[in-house]
C-alpha atoms as a PDB file:
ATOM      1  CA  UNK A   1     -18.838  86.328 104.537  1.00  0.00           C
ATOM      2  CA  UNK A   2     -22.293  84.952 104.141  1.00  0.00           C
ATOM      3  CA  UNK A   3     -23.209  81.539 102.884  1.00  0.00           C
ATOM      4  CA  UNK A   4     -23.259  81.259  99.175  1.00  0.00           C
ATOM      5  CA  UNK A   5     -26.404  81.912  97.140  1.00  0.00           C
ATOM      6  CA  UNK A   6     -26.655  79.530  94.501  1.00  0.00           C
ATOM      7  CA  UNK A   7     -28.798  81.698  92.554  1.00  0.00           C
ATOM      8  CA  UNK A   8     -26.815  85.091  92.442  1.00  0.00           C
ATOM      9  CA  UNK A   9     -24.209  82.345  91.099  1.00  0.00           C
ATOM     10  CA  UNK A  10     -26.289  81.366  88.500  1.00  0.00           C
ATOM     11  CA  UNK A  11     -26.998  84.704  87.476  1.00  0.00           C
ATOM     12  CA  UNK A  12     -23.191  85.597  87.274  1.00  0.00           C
ATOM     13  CA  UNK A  13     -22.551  82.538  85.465  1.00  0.00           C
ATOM     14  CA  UNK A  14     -24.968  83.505  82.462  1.00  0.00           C
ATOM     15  CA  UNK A  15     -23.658  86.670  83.027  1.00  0.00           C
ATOM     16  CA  UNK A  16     -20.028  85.493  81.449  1.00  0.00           C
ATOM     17  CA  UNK A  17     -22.213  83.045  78.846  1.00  0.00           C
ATOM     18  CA  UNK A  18     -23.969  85.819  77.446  1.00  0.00           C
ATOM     19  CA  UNK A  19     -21.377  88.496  77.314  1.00  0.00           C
ATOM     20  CA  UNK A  20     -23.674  91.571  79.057  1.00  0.00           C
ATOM     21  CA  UNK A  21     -26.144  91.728  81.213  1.00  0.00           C
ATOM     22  CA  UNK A  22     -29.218  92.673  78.231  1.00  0.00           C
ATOM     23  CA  UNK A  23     -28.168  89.186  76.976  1.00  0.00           C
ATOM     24  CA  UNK A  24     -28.135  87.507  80.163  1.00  0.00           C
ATOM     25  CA  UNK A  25     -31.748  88.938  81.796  1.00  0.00           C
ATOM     26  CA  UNK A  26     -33.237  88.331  78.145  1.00  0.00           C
ATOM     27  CA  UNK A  27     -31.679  84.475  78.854  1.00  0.00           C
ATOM     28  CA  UNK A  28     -33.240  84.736  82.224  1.00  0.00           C
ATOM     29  CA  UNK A  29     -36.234  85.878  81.659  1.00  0.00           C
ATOM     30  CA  UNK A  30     -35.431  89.220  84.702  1.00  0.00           C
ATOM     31  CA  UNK A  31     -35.380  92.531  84.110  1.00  0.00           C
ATOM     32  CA  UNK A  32     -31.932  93.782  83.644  1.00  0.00           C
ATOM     33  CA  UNK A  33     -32.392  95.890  86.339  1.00  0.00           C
ATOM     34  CA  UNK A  34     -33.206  92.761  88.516  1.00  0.00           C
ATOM     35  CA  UNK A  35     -29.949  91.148  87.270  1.00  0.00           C
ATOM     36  CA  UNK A  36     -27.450  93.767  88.781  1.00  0.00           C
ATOM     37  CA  UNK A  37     -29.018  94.048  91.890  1.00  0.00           C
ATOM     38  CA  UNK A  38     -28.322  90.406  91.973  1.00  0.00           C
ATOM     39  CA  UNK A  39     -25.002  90.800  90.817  1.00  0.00           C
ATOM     40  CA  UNK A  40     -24.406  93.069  93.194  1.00  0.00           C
ATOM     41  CA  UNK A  41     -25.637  91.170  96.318  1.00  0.00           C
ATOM     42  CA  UNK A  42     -22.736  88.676  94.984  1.00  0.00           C
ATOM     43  CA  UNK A  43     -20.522  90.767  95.027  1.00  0.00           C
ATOM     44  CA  UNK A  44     -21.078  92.302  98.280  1.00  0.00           C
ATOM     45  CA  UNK A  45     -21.303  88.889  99.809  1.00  0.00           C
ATOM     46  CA  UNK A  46     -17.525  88.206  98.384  1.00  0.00           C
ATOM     47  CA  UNK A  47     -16.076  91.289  99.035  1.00  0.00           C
ATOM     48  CA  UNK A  48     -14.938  91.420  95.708  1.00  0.00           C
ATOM     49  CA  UNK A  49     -15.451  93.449  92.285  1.00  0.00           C
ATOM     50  CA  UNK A  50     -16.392  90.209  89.352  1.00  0.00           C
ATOM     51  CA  UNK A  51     -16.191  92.427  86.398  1.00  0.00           C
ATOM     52  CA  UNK A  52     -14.297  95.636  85.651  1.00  0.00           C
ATOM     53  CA  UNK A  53     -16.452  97.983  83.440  1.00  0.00           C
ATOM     54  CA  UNK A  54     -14.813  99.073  80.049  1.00  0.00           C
ATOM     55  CA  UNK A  55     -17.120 101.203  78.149  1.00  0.00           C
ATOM     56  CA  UNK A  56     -20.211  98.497  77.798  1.00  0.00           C
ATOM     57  CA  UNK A  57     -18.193  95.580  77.714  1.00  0.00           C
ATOM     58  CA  UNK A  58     -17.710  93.501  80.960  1.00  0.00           C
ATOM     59  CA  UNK A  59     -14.526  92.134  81.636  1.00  0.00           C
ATOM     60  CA  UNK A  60     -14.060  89.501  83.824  1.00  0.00           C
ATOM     61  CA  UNK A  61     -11.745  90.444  86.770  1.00  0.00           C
ATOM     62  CA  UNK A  62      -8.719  88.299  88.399  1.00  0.00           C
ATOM     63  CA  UNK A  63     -11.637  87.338  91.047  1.00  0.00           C
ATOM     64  CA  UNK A  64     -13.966  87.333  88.493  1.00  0.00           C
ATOM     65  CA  UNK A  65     -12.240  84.004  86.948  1.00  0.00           C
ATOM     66  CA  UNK A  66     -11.875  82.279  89.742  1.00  0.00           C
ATOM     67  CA  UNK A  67     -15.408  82.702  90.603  1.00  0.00           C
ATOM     68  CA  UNK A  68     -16.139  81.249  87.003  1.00  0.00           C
ATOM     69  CA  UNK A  69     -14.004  78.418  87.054  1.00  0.00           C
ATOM     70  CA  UNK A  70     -15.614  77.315  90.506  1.00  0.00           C
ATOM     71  CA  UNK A  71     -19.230  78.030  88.929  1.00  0.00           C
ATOM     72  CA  UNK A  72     -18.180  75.979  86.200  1.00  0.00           C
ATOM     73  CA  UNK A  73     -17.174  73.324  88.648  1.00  0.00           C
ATOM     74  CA  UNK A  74     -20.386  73.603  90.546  1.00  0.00           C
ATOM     75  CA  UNK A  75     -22.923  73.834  87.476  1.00  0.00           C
ATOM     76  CA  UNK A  76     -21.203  70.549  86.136  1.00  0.00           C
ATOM     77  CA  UNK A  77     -21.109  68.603  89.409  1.00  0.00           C
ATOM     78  CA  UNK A  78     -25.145  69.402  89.794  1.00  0.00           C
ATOM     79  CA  UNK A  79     -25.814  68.230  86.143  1.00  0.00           C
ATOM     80  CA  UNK A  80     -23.955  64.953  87.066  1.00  0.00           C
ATOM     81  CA  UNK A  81     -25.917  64.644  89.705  1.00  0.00           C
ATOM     82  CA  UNK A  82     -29.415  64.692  88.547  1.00  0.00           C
ATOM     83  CA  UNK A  83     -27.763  62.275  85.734  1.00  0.00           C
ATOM     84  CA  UNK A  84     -26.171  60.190  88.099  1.00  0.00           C
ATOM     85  CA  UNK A  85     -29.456  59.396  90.459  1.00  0.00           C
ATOM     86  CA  UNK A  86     -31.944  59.361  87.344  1.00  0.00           C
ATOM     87  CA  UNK A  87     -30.009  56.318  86.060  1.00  0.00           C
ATOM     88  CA  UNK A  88     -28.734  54.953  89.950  1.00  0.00           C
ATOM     89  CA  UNK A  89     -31.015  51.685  88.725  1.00  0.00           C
ATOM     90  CA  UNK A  90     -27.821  50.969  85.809  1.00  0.00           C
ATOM     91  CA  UNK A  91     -29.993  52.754  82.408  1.00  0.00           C
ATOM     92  CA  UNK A  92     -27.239  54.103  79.938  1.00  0.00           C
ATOM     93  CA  UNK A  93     -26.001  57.400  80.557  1.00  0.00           C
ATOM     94  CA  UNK A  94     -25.177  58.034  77.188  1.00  0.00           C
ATOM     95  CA  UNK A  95     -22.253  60.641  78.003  1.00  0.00           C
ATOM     96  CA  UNK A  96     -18.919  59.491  78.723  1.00  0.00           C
ATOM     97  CA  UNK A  97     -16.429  62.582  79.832  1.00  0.00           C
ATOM     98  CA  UNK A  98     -12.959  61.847  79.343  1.00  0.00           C
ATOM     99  CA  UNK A  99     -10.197  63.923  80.130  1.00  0.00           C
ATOM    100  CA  UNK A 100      -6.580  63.611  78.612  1.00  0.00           C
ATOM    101  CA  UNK A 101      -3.724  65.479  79.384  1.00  0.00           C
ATOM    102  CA  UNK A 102      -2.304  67.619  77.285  1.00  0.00           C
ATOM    103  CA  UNK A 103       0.230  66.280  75.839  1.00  0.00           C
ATOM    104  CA  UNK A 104      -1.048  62.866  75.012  1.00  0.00           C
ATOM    105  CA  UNK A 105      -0.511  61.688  71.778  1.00  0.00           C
ATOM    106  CA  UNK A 106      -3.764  61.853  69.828  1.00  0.00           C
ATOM    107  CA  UNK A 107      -3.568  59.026  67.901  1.00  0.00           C
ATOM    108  CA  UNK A 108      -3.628  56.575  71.415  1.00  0.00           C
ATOM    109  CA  UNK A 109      -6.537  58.632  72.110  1.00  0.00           C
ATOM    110  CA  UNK A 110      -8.349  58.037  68.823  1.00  0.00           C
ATOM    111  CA  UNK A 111      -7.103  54.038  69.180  1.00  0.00           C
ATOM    112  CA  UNK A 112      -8.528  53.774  72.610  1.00  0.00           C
ATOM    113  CA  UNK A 113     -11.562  56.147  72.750  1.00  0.00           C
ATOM    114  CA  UNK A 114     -12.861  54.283  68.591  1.00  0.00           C
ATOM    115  CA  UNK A 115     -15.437  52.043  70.187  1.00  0.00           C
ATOM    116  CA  UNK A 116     -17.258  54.707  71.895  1.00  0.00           C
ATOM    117  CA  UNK A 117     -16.640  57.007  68.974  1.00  0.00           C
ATOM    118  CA  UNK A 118     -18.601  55.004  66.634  1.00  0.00           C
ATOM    119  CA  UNK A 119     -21.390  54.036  69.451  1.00  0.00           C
ATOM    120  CA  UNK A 120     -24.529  56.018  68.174  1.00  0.00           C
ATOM    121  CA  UNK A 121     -25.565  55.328  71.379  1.00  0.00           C
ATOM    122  CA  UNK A 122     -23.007  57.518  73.451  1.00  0.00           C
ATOM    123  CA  UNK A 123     -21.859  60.942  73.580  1.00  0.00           C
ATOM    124  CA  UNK A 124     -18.060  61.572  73.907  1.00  0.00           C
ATOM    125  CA  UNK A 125     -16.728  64.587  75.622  1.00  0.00           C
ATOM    126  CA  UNK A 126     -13.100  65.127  75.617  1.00  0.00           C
ATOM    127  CA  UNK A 127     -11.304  67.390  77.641  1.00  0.00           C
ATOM    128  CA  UNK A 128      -7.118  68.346  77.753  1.00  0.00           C
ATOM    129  CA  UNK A 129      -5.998  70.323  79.982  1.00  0.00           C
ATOM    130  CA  UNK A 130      -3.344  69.720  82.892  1.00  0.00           C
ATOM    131  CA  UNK A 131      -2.840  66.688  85.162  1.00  0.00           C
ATOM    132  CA  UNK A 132      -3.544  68.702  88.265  1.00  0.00           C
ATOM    133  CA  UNK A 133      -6.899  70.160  86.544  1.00  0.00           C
ATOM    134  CA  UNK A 134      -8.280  67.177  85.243  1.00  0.00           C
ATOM    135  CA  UNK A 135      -7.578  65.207  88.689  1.00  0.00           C
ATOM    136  CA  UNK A 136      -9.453  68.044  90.514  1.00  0.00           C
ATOM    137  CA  UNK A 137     -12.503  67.376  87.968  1.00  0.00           C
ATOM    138  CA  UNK A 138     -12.419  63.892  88.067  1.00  0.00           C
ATOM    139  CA  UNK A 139     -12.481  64.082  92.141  1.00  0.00           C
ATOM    140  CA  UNK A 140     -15.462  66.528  91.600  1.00  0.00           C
ATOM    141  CA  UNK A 141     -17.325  63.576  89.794  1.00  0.00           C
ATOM    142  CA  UNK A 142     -17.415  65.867  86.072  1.00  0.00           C
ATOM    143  CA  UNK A 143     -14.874  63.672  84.371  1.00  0.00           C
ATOM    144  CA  UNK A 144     -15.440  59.482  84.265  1.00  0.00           C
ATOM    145  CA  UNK A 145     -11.673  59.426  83.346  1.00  0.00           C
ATOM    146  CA  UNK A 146      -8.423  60.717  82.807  1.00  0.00           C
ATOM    147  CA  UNK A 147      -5.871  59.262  80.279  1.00  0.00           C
ATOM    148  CA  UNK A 148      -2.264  59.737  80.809  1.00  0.00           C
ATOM    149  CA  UNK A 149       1.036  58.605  80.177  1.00  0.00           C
ATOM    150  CA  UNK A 150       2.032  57.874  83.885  1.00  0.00           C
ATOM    151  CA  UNK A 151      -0.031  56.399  87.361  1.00  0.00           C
ATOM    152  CA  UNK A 152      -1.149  59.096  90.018  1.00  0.00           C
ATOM    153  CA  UNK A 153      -0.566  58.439  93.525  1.00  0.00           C
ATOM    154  CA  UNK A 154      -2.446  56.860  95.525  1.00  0.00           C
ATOM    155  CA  UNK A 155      -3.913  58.631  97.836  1.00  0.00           C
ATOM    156  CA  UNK A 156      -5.738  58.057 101.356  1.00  0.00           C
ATOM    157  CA  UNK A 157      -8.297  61.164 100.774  1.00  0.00           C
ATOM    158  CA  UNK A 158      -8.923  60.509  96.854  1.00  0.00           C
ATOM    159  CA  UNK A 159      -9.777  57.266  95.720  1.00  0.00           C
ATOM    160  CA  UNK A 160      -8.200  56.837  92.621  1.00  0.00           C
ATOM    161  CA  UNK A 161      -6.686  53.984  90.545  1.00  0.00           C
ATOM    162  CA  UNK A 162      -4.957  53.500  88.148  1.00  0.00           C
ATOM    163  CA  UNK A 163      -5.008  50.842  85.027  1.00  0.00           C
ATOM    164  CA  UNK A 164      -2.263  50.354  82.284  1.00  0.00           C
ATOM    165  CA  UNK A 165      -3.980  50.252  79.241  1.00  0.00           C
ATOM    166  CA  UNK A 166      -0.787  49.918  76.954  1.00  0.00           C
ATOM    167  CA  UNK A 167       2.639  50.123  76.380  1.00  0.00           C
ATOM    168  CA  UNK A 168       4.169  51.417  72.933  1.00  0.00           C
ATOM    169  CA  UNK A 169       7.767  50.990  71.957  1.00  0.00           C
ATOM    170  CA  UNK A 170       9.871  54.306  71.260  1.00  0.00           C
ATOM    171  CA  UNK A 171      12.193  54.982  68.492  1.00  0.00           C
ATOM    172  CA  UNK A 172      14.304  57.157  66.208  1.00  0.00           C
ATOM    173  CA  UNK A 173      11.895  58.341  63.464  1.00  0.00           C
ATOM    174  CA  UNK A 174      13.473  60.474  60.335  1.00  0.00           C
ATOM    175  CA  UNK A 175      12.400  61.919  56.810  1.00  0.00           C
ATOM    176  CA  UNK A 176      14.269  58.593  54.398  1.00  0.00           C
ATOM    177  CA  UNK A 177      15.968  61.313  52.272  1.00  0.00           C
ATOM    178  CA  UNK A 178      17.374  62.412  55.696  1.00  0.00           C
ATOM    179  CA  UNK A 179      19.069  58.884  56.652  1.00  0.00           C
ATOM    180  CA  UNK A 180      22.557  58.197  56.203  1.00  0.00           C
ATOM    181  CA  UNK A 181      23.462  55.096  53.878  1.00  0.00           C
ATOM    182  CA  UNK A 182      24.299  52.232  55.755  1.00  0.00           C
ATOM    183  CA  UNK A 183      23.531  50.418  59.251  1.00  0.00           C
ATOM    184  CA  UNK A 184      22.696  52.709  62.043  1.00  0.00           C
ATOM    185  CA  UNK A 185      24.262  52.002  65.147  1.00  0.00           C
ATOM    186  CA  UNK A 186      22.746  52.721  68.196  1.00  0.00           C
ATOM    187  CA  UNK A 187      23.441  54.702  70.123  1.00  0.00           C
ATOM    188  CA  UNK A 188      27.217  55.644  68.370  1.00  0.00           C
ATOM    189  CA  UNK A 189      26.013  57.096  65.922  1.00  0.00           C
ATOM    190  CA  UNK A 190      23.560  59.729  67.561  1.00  0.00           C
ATOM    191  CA  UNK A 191      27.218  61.695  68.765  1.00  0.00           C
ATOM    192  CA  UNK A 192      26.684  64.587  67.442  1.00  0.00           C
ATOM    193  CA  UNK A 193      23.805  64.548  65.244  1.00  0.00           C
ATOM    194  CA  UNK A 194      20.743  66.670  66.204  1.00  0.00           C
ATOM    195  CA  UNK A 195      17.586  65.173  67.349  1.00  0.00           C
ATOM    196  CA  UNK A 196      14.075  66.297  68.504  1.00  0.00           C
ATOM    197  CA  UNK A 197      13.349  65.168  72.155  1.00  0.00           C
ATOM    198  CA  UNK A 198      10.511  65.328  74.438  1.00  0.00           C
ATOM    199  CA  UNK A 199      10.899  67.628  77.359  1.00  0.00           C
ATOM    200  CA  UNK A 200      12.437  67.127  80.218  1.00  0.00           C
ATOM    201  CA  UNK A 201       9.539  65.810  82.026  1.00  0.00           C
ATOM    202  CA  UNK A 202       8.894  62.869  80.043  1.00  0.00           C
ATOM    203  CA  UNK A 203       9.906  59.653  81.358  1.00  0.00           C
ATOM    204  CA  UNK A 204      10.804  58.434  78.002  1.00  0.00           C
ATOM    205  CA  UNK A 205      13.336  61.707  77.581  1.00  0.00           C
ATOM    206  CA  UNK A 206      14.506  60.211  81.042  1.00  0.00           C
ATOM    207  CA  UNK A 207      15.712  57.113  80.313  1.00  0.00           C
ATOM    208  CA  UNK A 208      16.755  57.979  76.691  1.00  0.00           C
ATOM    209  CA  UNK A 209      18.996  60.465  78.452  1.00  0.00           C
ATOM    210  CA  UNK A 210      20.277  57.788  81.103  1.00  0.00           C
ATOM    211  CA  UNK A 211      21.676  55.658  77.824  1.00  0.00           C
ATOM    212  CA  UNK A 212      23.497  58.498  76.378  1.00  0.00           C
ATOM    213  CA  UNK A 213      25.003  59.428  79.918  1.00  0.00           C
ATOM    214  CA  UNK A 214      25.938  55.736  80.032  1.00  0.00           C
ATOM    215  CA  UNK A 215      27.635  55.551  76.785  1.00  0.00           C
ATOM    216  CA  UNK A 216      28.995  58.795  76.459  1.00  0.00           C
ATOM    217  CA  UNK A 217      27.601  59.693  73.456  1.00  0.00           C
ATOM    218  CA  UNK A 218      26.184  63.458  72.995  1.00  0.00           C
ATOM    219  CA  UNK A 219      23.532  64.141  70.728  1.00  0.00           C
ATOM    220  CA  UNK A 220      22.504  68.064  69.744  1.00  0.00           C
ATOM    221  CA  UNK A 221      19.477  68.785  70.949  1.00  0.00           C
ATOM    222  CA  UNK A 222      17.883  70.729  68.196  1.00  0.00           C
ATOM    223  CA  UNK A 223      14.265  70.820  69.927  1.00  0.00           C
ATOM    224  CA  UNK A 224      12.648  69.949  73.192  1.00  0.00           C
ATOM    225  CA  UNK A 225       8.836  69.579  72.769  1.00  0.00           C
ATOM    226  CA  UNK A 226       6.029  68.571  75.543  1.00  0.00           C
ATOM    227  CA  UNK A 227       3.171  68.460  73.127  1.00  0.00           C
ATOM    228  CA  UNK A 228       3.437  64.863  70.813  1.00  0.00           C
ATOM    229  CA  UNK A 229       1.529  66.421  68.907  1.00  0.00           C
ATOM    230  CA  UNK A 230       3.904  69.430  67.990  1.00  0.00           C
ATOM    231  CA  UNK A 231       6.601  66.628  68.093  1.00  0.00           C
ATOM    232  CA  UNK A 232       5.152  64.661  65.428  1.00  0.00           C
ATOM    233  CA  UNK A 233       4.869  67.787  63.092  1.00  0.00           C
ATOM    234  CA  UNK A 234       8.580  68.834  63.746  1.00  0.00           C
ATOM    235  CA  UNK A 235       9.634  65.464  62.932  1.00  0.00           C
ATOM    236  CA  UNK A 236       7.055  65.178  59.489  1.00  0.00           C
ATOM    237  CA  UNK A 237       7.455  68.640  58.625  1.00  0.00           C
ATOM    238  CA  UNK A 238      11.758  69.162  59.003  1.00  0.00           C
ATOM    239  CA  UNK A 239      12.909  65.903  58.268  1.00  0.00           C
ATOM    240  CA  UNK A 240      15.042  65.988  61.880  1.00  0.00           C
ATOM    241  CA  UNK A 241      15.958  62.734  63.408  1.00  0.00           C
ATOM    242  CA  UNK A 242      13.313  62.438  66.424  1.00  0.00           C
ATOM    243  CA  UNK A 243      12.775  60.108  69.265  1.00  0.00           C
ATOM    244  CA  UNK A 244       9.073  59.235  69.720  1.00  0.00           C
ATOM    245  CA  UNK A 245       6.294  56.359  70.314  1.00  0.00           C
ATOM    246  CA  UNK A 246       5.934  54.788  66.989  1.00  0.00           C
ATOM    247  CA  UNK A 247       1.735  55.304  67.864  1.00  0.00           C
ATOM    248  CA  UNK A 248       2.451  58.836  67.331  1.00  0.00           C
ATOM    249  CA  UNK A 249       3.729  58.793  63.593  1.00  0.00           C
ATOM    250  CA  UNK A 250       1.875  56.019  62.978  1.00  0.00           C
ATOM    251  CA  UNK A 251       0.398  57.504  59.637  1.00  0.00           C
ATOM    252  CA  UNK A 252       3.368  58.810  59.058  1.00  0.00           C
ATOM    253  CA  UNK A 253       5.299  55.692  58.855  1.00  0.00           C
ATOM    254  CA  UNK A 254       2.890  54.174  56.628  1.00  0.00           C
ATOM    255  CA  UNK A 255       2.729  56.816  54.174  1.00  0.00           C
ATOM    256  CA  UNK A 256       6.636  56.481  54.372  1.00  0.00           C
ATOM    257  CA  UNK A 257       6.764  60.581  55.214  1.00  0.00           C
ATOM    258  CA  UNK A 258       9.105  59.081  58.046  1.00  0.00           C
ATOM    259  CA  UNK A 259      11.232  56.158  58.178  1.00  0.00           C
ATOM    260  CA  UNK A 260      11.572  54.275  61.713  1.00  0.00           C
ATOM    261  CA  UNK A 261      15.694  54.591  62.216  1.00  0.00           C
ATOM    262  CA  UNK A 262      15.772  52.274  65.410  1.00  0.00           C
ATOM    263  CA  UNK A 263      13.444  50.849  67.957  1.00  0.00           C
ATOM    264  CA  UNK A 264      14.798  51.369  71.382  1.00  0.00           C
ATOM    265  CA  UNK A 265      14.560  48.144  73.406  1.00  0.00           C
ATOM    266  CA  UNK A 266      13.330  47.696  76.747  1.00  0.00           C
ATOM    267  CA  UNK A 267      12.009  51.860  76.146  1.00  0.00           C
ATOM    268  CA  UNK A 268       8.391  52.244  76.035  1.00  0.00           C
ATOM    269  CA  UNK A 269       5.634  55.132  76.626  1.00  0.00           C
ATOM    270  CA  UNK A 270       2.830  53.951  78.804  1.00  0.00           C
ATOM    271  CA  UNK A 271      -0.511  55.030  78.832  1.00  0.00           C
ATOM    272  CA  UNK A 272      -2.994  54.935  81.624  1.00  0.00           C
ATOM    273  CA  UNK A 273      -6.646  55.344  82.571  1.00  0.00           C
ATOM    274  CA  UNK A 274      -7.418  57.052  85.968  1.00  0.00           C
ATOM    275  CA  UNK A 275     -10.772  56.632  87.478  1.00  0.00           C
ATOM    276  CA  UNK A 276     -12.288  57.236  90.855  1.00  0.00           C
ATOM    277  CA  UNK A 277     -14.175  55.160  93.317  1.00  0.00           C
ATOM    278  CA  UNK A 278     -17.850  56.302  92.720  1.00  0.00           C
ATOM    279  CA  UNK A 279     -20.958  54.788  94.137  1.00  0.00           C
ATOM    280  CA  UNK A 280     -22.787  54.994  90.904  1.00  0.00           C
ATOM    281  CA  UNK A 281     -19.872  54.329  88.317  1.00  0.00           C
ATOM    282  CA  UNK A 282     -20.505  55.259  84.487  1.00  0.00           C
ATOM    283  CA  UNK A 283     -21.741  51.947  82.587  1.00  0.00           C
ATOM    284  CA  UNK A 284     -20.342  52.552  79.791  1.00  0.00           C
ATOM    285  CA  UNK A 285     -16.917  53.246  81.472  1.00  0.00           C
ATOM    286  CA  UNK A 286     -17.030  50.129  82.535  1.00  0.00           C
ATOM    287  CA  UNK A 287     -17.384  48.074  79.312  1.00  0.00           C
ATOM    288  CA  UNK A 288     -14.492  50.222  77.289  1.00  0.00           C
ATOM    289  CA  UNK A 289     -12.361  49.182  80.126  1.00  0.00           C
ATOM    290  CA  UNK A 290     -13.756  45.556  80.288  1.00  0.00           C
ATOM    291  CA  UNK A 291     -13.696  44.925  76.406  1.00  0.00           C
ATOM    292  CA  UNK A 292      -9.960  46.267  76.942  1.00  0.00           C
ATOM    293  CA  UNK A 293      -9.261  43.976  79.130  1.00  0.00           C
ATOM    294  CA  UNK A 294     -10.717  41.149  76.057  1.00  0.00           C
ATOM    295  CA  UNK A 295      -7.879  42.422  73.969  1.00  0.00           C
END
């Protein structure tokens, strides 16, 4: 396999923008003709077929997305790097890429990210997708941060760190007209009673299910959800007893949709900001974390 050529990749790339290849030379300013020649020498060079032909549609083949996702990768890391040595002598960037994992709960997001939100000055891209993804693009230099709910791991060949940015308490959340007269007792009288729980691979779901182990109380488990966001409607919209950062149904709680049953002590949800060593380090980056830090 020959070396890469940048610009058969860039052709391909507006290739999948545009949706066909009249699109994409028109784009280009090429002759279409001129364009599959080019997408052909890319294909030849990785041995591969990019697009399946279906009538005159092109459809991206298994290849054919990976190909894309790395061009993606590529395009993005070159645009950060023009941006990153035009302002190397500390001018404002302007653009501040975060990434948040999927299930975050949106309202920490919209708590932490406000500032920068309401800066006229800066542009705020947000991106959710899966740890594992957003690590890879924050290692590639296209994402100034990731926001989770636990640390990563340090590690020897990525420099990454972690900060806590906050800690919110959990508790039973449920509709009022729901709530059984009288003083709940925790965690007695969960035996038996369904509940709405974060999945498995939650830490809170962890430790909430190290309690019941302990005391021998069994709950029914009438939903497991990995998505706060999904959690939060299942709780608003069915009235079932749910365990959940109070940030979460936050609006909720003051519009008295839900009622907070019991605040689990010594139970919290964390929240974290992971950023990478860089040589040139987003400016603004650095004051949200630094006016955090004021707090």
């Amino acid at each position: 396999m020959n070396p890469l050529n940048f610009h058969h990749l860039r052709y391909f790339h507006a290739i999948v923008r545009e949706g066909t290849l009249t699109k994409a030379a028109a784009s280009l300013n090429v002759s279409q003709s001129a364009l599959s020649i080019q997408l052909r020498k890319l294909e030849e060079n990785l041995d591969c077929a990019l697009f399946e032909r279906q009538h005159k549609a092109l459809i991206l083949t298994e290849e054919g997305r990976i190909v894309h996702d790395y061009a993606q990768t590529i395009f993005r890391t070159s645009e950060e790097l023009l941006a990153t040595l035009k302002n190397r002598g500390g001018r404002y960037r302007n653009v501040l890429r975060v990434g948040a994992v999927s299930t975050l709960s949106k309202n920490f997001q919209m708590k932490f990210l406000r500032s920068a939100l309401n800066d006229q000055e800066v542009e705020v891209v947000i991106h959710s997708a899966a740890m594992r993804t957003l690590l890879a693009e924050l290692n590639a230099h296209t994402l100034d941060l990731v926001l989770s709910n636990s640390p990563v791991m340090r590690d020897s060949e990525l420099a990454l760190h972690s900060q806590l940015l906050d800690e919110q308490p959990v508790s039973l959340v449920a509709s009022p007209d729901k709530l059984a007269r009288g003083k709940f007792k925790f965690p007695d009288d969960l035996d038996g009673v369904p509940i709405v729980l974060p999945s498995l691979e939650s830490n809170i779901r962890a430790t909430f299910d190290r309690m019941m182990e302990q005391a021998g109380v069994r709950p029914l488990i009438a939903a497991e959800v990995d998505d706060m966001a999904m959690l939060r409607l299942i709780a608003r919209d069915t009235g079932v007893m749910a365990l959940v950062p109070a940030v979460v149904v936050h609006d909720e709680l003051q519009a008295k949709i839900l009622q907070e049953v019991y605040q689990i002590p010594d139970l919290y949800e964390t929240f974290y900001a992971i950023t990478a060593t860089r040589r040139y380090p987003n400016p603004y980056l650095a004051k949200l974390l630094r006016n955090l830090k004021k707090k």
